[in-house]
C-alpha atoms as a PDB file:
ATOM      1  CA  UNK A   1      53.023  19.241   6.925  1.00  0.00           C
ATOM      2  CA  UNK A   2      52.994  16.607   9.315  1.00  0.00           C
ATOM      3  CA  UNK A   3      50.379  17.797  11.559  1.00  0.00           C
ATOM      4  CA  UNK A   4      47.892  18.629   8.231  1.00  0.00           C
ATOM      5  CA  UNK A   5      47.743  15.102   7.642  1.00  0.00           C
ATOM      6  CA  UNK A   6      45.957  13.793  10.318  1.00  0.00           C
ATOM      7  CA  UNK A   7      43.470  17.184   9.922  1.00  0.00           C
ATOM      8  CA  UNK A   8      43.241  16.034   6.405  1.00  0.00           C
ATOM      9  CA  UNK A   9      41.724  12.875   7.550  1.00  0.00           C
ATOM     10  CA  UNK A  10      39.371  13.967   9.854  1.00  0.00           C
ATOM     11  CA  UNK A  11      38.022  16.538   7.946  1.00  0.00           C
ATOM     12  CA  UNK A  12      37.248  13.979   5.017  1.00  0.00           C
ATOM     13  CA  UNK A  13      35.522  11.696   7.102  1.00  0.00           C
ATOM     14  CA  UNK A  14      33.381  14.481   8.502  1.00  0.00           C
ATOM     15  CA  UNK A  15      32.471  15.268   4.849  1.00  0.00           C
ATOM     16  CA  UNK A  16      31.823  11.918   3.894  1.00  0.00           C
ATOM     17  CA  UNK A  17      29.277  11.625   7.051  1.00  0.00           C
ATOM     18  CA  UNK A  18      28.056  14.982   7.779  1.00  0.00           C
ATOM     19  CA  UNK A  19      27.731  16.736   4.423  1.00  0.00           C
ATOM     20  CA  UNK A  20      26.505  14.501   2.069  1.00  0.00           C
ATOM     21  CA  UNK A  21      23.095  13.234   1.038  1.00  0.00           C
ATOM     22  CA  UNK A  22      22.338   9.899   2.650  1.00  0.00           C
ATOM     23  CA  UNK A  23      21.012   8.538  -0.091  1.00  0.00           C
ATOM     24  CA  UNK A  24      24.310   8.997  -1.848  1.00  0.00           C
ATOM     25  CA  UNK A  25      26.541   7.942   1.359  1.00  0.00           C
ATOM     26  CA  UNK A  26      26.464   4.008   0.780  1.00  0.00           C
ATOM     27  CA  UNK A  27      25.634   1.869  -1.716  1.00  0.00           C
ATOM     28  CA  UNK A  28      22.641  -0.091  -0.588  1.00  0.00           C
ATOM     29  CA  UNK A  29      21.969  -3.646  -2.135  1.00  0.00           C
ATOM     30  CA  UNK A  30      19.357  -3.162  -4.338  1.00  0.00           C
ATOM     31  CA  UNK A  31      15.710  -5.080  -3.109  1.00  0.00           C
ATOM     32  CA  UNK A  32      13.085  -5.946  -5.730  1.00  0.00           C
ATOM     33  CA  UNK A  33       9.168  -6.594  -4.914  1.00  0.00           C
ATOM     34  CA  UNK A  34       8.502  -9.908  -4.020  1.00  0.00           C
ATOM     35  CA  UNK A  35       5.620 -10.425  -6.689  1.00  0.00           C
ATOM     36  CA  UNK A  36       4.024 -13.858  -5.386  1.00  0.00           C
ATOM     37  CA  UNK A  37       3.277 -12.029  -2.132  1.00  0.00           C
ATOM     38  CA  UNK A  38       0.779  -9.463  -3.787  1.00  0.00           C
ATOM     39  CA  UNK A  39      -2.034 -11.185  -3.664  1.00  0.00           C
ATOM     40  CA  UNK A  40      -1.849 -11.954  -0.368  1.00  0.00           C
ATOM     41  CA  UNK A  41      -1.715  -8.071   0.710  1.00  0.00           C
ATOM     42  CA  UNK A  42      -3.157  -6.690  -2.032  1.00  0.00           C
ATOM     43  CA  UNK A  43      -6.513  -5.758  -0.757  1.00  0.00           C
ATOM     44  CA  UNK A  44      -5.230  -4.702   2.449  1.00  0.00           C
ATOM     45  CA  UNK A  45      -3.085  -2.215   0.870  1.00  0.00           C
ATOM     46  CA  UNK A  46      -5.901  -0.662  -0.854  1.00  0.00           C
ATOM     47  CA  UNK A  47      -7.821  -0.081   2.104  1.00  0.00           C
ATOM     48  CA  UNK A  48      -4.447   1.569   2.693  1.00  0.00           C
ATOM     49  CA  UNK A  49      -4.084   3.679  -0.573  1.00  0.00           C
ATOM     50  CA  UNK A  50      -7.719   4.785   0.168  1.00  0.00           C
ATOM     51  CA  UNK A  51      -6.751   6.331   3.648  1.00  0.00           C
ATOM     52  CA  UNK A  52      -3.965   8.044   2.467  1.00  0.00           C
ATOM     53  CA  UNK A  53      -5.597   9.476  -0.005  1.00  0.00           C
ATOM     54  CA  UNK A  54      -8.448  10.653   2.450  1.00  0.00           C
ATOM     55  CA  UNK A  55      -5.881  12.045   4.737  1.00  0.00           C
ATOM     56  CA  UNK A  56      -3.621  13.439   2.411  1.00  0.00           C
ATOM     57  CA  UNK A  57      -6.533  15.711   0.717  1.00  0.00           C
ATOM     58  CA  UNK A  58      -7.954  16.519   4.087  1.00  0.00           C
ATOM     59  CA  UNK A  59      -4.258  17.944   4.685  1.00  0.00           C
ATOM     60  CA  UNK A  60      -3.661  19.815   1.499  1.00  0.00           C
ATOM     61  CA  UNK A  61      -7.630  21.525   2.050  1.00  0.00           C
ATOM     62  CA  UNK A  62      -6.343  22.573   5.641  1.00  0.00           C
ATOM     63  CA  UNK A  63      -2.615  23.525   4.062  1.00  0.00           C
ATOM     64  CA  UNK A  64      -4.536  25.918   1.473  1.00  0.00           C
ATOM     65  CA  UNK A  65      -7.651  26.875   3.652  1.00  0.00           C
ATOM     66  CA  UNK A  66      -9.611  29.321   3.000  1.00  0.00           C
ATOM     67  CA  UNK A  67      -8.907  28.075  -1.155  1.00  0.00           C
ATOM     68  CA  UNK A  68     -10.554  25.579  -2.169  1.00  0.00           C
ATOM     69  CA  UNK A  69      -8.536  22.664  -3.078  1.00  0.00           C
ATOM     70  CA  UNK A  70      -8.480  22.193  -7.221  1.00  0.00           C
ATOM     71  CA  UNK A  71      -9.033  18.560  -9.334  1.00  0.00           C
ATOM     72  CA  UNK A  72      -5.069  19.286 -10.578  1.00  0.00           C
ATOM     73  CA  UNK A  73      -3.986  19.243  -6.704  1.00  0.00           C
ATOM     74  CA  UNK A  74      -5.791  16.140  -6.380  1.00  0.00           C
ATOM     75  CA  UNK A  75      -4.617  14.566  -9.011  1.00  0.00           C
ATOM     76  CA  UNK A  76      -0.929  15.300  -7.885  1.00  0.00           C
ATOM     77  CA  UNK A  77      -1.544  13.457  -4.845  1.00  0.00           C
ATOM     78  CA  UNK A  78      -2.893  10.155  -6.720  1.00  0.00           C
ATOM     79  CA  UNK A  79       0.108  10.344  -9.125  1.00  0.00           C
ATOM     80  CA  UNK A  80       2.594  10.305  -6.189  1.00  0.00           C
ATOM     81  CA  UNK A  81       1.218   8.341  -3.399  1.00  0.00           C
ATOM     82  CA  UNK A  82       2.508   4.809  -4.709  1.00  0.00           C
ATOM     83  CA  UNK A  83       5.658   6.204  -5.586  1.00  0.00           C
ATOM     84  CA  UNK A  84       8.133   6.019  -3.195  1.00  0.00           C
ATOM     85  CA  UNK A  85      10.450   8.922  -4.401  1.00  0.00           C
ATOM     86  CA  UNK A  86       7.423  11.047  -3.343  1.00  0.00           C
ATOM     87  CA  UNK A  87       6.823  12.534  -0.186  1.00  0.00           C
ATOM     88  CA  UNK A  88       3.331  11.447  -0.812  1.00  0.00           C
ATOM     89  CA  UNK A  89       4.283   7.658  -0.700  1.00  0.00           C
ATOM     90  CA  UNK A  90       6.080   7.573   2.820  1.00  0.00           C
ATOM     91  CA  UNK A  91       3.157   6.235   4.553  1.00  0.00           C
ATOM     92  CA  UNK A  92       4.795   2.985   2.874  1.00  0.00           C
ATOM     93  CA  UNK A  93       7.884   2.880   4.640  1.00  0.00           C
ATOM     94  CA  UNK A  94       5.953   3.040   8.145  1.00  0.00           C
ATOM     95  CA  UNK A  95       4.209  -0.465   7.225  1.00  0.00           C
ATOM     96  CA  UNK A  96       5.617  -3.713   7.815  1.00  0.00           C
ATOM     97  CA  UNK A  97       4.749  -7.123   6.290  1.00  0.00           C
ATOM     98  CA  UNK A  98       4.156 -10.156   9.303  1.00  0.00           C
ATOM     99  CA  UNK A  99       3.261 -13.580   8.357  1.00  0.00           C
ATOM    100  CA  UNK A 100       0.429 -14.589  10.617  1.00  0.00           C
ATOM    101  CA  UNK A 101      -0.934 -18.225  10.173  1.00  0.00           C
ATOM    102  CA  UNK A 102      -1.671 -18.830   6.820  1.00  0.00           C
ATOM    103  CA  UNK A 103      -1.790 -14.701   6.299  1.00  0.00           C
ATOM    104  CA  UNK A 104      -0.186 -11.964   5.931  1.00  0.00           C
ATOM    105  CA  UNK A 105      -0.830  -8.547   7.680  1.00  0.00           C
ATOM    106  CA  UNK A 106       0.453  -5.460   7.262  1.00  0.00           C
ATOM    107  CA  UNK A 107       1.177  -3.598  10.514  1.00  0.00           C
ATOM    108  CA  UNK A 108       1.713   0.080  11.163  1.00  0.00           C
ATOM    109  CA  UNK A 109       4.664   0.517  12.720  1.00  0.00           C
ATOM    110  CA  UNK A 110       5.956   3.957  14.630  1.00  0.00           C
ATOM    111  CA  UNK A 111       8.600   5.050  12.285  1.00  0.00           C
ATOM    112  CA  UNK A 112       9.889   4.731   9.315  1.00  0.00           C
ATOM    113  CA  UNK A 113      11.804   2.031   8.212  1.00  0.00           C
ATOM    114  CA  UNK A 114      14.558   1.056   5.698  1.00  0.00           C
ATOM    115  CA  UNK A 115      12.990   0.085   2.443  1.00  0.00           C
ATOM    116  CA  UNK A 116      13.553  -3.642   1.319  1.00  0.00           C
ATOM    117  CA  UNK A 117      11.993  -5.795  -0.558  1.00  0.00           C
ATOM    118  CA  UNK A 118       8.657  -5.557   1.774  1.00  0.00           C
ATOM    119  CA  UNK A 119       8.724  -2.034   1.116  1.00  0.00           C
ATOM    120  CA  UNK A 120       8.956  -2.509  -2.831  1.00  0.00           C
ATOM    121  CA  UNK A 121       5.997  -5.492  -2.675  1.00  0.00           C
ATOM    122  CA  UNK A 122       4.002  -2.653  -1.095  1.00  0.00           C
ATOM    123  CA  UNK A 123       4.684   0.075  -3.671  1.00  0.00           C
ATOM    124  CA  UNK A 124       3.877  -2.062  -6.219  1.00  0.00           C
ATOM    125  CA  UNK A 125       0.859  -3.715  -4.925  1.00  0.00           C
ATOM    126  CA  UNK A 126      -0.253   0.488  -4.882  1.00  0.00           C
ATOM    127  CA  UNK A 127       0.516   0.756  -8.137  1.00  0.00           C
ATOM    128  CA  UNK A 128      -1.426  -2.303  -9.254  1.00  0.00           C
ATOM    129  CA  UNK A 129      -4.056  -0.846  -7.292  1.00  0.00           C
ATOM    130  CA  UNK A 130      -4.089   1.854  -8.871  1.00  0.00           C
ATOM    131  CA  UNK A 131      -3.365   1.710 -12.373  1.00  0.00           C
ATOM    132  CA  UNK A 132      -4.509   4.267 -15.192  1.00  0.00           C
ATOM    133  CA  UNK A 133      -7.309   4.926 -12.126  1.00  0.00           C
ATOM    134  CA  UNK A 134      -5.192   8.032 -10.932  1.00  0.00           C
ATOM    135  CA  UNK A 135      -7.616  10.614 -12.687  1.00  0.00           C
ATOM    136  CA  UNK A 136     -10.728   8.672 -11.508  1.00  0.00           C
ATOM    137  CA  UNK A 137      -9.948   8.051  -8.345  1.00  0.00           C
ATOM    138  CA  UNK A 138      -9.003  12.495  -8.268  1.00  0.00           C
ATOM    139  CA  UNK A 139     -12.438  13.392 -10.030  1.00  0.00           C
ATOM    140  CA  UNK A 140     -14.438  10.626  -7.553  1.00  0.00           C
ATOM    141  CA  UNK A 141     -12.506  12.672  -4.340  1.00  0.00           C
ATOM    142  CA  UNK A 142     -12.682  16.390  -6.200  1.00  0.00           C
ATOM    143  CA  UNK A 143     -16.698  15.903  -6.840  1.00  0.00           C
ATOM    144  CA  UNK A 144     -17.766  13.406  -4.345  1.00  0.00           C
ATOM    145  CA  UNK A 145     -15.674  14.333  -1.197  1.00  0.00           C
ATOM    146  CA  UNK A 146     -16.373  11.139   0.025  1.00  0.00           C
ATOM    147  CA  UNK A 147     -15.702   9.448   3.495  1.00  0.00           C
ATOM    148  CA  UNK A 148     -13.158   7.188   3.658  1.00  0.00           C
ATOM    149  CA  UNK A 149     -15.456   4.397   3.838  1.00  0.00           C
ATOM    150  CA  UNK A 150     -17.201   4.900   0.433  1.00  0.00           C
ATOM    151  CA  UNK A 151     -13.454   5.543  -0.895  1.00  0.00           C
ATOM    152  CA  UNK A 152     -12.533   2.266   0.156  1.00  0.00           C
ATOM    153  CA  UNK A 153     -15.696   0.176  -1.806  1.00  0.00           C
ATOM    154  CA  UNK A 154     -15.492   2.639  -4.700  1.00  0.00           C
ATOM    155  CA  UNK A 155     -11.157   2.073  -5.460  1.00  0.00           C
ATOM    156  CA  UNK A 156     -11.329  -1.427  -4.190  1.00  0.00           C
ATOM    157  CA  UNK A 157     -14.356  -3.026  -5.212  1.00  0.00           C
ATOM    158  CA  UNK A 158     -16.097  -0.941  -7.789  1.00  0.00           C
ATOM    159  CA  UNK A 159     -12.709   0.481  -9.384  1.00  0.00           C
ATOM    160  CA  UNK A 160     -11.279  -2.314  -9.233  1.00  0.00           C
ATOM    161  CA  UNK A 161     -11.300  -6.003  -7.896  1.00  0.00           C
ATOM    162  CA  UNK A 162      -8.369  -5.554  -5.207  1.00  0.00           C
ATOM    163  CA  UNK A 163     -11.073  -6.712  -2.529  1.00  0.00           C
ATOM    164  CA  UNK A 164     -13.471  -8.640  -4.497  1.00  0.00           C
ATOM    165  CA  UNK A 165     -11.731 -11.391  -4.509  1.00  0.00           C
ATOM    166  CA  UNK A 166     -10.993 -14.120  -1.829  1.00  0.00           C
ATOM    167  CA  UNK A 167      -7.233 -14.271  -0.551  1.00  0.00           C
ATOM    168  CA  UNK A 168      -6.097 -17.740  -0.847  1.00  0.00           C
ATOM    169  CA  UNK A 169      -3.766 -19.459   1.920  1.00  0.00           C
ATOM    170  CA  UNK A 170      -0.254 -18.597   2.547  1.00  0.00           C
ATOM    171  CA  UNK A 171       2.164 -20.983   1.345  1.00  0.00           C
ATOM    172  CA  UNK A 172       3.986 -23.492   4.142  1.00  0.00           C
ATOM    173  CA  UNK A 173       7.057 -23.044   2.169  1.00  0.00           C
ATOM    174  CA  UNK A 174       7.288 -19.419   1.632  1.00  0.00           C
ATOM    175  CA  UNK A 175      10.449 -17.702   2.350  1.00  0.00           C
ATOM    176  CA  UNK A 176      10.245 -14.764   5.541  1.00  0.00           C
ATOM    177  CA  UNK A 177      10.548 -11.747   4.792  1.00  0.00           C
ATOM    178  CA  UNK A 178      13.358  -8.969   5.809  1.00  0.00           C
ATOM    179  CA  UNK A 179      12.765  -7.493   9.937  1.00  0.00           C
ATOM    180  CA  UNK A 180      11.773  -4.402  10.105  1.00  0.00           C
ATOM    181  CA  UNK A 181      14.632  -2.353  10.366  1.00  0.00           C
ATOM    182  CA  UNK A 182      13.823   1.486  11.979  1.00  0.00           C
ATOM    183  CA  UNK A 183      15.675   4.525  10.435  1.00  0.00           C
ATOM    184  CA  UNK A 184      17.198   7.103  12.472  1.00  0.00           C
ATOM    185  CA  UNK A 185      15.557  10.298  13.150  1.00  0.00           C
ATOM    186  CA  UNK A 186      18.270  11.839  11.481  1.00  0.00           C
ATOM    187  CA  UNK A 187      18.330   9.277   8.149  1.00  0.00           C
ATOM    188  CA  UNK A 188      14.432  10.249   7.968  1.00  0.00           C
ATOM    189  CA  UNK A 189      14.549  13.815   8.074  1.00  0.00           C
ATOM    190  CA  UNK A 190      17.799  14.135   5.559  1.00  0.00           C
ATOM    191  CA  UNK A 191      15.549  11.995   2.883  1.00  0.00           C
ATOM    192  CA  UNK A 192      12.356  13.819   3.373  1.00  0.00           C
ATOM    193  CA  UNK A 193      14.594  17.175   2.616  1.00  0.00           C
ATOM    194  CA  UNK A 194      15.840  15.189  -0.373  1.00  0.00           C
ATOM    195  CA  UNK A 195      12.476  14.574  -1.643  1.00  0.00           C
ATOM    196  CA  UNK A 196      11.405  18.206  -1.155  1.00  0.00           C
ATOM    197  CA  UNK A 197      14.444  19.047  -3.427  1.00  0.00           C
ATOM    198  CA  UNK A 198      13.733  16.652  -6.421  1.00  0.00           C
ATOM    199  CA  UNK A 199      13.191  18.773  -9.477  1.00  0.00           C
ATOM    200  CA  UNK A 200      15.017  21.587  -7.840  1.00  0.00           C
ATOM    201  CA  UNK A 201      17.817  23.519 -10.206  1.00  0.00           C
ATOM    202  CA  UNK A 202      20.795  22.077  -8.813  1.00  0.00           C
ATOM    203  CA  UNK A 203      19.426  19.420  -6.387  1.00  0.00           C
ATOM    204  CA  UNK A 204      20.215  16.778  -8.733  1.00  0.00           C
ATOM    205  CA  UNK A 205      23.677  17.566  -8.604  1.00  0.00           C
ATOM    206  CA  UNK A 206      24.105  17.115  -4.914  1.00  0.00           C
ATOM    207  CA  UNK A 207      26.572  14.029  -4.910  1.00  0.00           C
ATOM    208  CA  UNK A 208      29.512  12.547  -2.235  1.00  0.00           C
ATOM    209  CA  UNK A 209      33.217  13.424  -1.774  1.00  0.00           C
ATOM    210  CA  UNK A 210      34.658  10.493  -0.401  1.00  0.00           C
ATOM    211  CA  UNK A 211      37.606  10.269   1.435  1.00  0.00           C
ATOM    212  CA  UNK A 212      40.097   9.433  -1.491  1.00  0.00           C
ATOM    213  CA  UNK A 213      38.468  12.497  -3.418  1.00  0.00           C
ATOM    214  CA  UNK A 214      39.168  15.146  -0.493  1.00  0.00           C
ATOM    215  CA  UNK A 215      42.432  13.752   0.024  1.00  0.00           C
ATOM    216  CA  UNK A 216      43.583  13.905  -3.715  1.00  0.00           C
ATOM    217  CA  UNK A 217      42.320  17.760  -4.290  1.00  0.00           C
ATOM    218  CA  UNK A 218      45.084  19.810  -5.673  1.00  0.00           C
ATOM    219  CA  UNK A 219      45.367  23.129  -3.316  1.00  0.00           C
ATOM    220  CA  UNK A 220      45.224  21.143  -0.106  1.00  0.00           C
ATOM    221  CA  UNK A 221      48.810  22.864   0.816  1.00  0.00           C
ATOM    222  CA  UNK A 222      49.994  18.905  -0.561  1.00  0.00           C
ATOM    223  CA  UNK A 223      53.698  19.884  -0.317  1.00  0.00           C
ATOM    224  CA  UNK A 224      57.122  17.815   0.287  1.00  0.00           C
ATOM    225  CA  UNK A 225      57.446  16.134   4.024  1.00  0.00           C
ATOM    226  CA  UNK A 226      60.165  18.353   5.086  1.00  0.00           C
ATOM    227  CA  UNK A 227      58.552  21.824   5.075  1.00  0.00           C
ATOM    228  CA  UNK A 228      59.803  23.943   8.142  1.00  0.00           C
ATOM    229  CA  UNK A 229      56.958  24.148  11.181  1.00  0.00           C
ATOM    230  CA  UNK A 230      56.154  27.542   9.900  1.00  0.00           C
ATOM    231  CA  UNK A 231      55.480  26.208   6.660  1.00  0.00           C
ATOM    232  CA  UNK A 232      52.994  23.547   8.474  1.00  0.00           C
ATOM    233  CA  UNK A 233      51.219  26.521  11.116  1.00  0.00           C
ATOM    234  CA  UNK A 234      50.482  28.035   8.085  1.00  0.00           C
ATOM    235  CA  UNK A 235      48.802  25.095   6.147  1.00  0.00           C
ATOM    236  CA  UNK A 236      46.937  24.121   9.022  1.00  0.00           C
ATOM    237  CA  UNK A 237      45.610  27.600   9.455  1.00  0.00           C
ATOM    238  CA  UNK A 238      44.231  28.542   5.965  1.00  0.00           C
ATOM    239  CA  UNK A 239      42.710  24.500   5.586  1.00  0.00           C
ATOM    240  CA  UNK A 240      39.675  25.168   6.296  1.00  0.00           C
ATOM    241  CA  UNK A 241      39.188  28.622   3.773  1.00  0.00           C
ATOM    242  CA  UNK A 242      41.120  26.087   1.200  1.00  0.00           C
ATOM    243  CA  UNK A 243      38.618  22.968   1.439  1.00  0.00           C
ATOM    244  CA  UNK A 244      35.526  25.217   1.221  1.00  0.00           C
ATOM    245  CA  UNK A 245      37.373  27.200  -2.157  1.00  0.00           C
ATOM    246  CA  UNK A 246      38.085  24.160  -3.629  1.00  0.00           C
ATOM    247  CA  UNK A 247      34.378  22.397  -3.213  1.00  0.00           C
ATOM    248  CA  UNK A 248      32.953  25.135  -4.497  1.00  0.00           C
ATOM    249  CA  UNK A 249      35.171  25.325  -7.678  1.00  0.00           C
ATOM    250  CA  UNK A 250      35.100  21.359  -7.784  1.00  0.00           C
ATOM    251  CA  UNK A 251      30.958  22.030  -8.026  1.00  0.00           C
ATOM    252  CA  UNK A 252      30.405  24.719  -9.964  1.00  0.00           C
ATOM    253  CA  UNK A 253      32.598  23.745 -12.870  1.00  0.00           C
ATOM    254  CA  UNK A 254      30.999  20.568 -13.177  1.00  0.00           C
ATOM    255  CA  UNK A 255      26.933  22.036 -12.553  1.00  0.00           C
ATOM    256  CA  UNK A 256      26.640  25.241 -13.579  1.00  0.00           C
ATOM    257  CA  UNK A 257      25.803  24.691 -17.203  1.00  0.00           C
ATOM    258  CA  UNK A 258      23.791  21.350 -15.822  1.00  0.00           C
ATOM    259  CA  UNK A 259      21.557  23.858 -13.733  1.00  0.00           C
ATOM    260  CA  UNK A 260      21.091  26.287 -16.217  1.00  0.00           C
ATOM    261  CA  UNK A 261      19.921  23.337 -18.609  1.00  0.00           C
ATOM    262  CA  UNK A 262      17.925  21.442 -15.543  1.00  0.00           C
ATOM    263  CA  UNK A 263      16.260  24.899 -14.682  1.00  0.00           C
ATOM    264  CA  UNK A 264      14.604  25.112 -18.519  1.00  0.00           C
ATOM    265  CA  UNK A 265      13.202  21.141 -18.660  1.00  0.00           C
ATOM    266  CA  UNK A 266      11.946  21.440 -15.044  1.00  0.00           C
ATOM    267  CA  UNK A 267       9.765  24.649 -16.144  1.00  0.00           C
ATOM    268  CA  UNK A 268       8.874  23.105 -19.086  1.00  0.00           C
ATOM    269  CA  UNK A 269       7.998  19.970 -17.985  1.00  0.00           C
ATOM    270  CA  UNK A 270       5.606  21.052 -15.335  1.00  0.00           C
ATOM    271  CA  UNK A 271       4.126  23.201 -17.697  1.00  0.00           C
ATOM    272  CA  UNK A 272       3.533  20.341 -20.593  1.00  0.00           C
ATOM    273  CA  UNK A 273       2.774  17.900 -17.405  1.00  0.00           C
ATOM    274  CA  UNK A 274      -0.190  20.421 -16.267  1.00  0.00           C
ATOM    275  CA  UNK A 275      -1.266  20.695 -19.563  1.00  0.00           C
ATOM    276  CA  UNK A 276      -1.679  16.783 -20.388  1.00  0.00           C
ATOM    277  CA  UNK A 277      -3.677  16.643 -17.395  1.00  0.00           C
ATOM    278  CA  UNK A 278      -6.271  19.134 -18.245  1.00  0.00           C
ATOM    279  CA  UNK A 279      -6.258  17.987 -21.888  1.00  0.00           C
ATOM    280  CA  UNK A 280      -6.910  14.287 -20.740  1.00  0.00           C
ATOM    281  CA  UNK A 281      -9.670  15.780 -18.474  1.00  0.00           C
ATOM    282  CA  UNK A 282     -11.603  17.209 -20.775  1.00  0.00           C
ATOM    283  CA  UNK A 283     -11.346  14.300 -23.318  1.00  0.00           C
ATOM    284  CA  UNK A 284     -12.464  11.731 -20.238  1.00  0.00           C
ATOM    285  CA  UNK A 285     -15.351  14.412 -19.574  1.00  0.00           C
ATOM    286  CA  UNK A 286     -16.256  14.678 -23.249  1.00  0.00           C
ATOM    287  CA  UNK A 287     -16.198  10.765 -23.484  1.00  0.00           C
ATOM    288  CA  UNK A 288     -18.834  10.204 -20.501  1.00  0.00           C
ATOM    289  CA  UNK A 289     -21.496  12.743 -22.073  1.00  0.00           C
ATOM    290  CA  UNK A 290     -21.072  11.169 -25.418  1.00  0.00           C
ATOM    291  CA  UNK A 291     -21.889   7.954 -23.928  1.00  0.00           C
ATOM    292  CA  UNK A 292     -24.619   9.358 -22.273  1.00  0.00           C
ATOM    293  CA  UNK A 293     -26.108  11.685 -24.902  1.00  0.00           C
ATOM    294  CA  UNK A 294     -25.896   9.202 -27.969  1.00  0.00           C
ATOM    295  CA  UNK A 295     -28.219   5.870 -26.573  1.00  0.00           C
ATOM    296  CA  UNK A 296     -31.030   9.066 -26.870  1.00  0.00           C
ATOM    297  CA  UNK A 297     -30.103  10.265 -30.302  1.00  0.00           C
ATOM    298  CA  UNK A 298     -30.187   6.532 -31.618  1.00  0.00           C
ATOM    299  CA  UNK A 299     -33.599   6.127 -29.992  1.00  0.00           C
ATOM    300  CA  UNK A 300     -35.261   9.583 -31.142  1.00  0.00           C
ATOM    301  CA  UNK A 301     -34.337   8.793 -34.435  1.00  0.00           C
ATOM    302  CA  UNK A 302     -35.724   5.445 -34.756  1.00  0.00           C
ATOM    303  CA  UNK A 303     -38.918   6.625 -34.203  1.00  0.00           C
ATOM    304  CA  UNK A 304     -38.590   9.366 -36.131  1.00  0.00           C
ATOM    305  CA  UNK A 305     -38.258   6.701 -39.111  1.00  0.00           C
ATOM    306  CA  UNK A 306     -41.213   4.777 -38.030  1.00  0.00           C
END
């Protein structure tokens, strides 16, 4: 039993590291927007928001090619792209906030980075941006395929004011922000995965066995110190077939009722989430040509009276 223990060990902090969700490895401090910084950046992260979205719907045309790409699609990219637990918002974690003069400038950087509290003042500076405009801005791109020029005046000066307004001085006293910290190739990858996965039966469930859980699992050949050498050959051998038996049990007691459940409310909610959008389509459609049709009616029929 003596030699299991250091194989114990090992083995644990090989789980811990190798086969476990990042996002669920360490507990990060948690970073909040820094909301007096928005209006310094705001307009520059539109211009931004307006090139993703050019690029983004340029990709999904060529993803789909020779099909045409639908208003729905669209609108699924406008919904995501200033949420960061989208794959469509990682353009935000690429983008670092500099204080130049009495400015401040976001600057693309090569990779991605870790996401403090410059990454949150970005997000939500997108999501000021862009509002209850999600549908708009998906029926301007669906009908008008515009360049990303004329997206860029119509979501941040027609749509809304993110540009039309002058961007006062920076503050001598503000605080600096966080450095901009690069992920590993390896961090990046496991969290776009991770993102791929959300709303996947099961993927939810995905979670870490620390070192203190692997070492405490009952069937781990956990016997008294004074077991013969055969006793400990024969532990050491089997380990391995024991630790993947007893995962698997661990996990599917725990998930498999969770998956059956998380399997119905994911169908159903993309189905009542598809549905809301082409219900709220129609009624924004059926809006416009009332406002357009009724001016005429009122007219006709006042000189109809006279």
């Amino acid at each position: 039993m003596a030699k299991v223990k250091p194989i114990l060990l090992l083995v644990s902090v090989l789980l811990s590291l190798a086969l476990v969700p990042i996002s669920h490895c360490a507990k990060k401090p948690v970073t909040v927007a820094r909301k007096e910084d928005i209006p310094y950046v705001k307009c520059q992260v539109c211009e931004k928001l307006a090139a993703q979205l050019y690029h983004q719907v340029q990709k999904k045309e060529a993803q789909i090619a020779p099909k045409k790409i639908s208003e729905y699609q669209i609108i699924e990219i406008t919904e995501n792209v200033c949420n960061l637990k989208k794959a469509e918002a990682d353009w935000i974690l690429q983008i670092d906030i500099v204080e130049k003069g009495d400015k401040l400038e976001l600057v693309e950087q090569d990779s991605e980075g870790q996401c403090n509290s410059e990454c949150k003042t970005i997000e939500r500076a997108c999501q000021e941006v862009m509002g209850y405009s999600d549908t708009d801005v998906a029926e301007y791109l669906y009908k008008s395929k515009p360049q990303i020029d004329s997206l860029v005046n119509f979501l941040c000066k027609d749509l809304t004011s993110a540009c039309r307004t002058k961007i006062p001085p920076l503050p001598k006293d503000r605080t600096p922000g966080e450095p901009f910290v690069p992920k590993s190739s390896k961090e990046a990858e496991m969290e776009k995965i991770l993102k791929s996965m959300e709303g996947m039966p099961g993927a939810p469930n995905m979670k870490m066995y620390s070192r203190d859980d692997v070492m405490n699992m009952q069937n781990f050949g956990d016997g008294d110190g004074d077991d013969d050498e055969d006793e400990d050959d024969d532990d050491e051998t089997s380990f391995p077939s024991k630790l993947g038996k007893v995962l698997r049990e661990k996990e599917s007691t725990k998930s498999d009722w969770k998956r059956r459940m998380t399997n119905g409310i994911t169908k159903t909610g993309e189905t009542l989430k598809k549905h809301a959008n082409r219900v709220s389509n129609h009624i924004r459609q059926w809006w416009r040509r009332m406002k357009k049709t009724s001016p005429k009616k009122s007219s006709k029929a006042g000189k109809q009276e006279l």
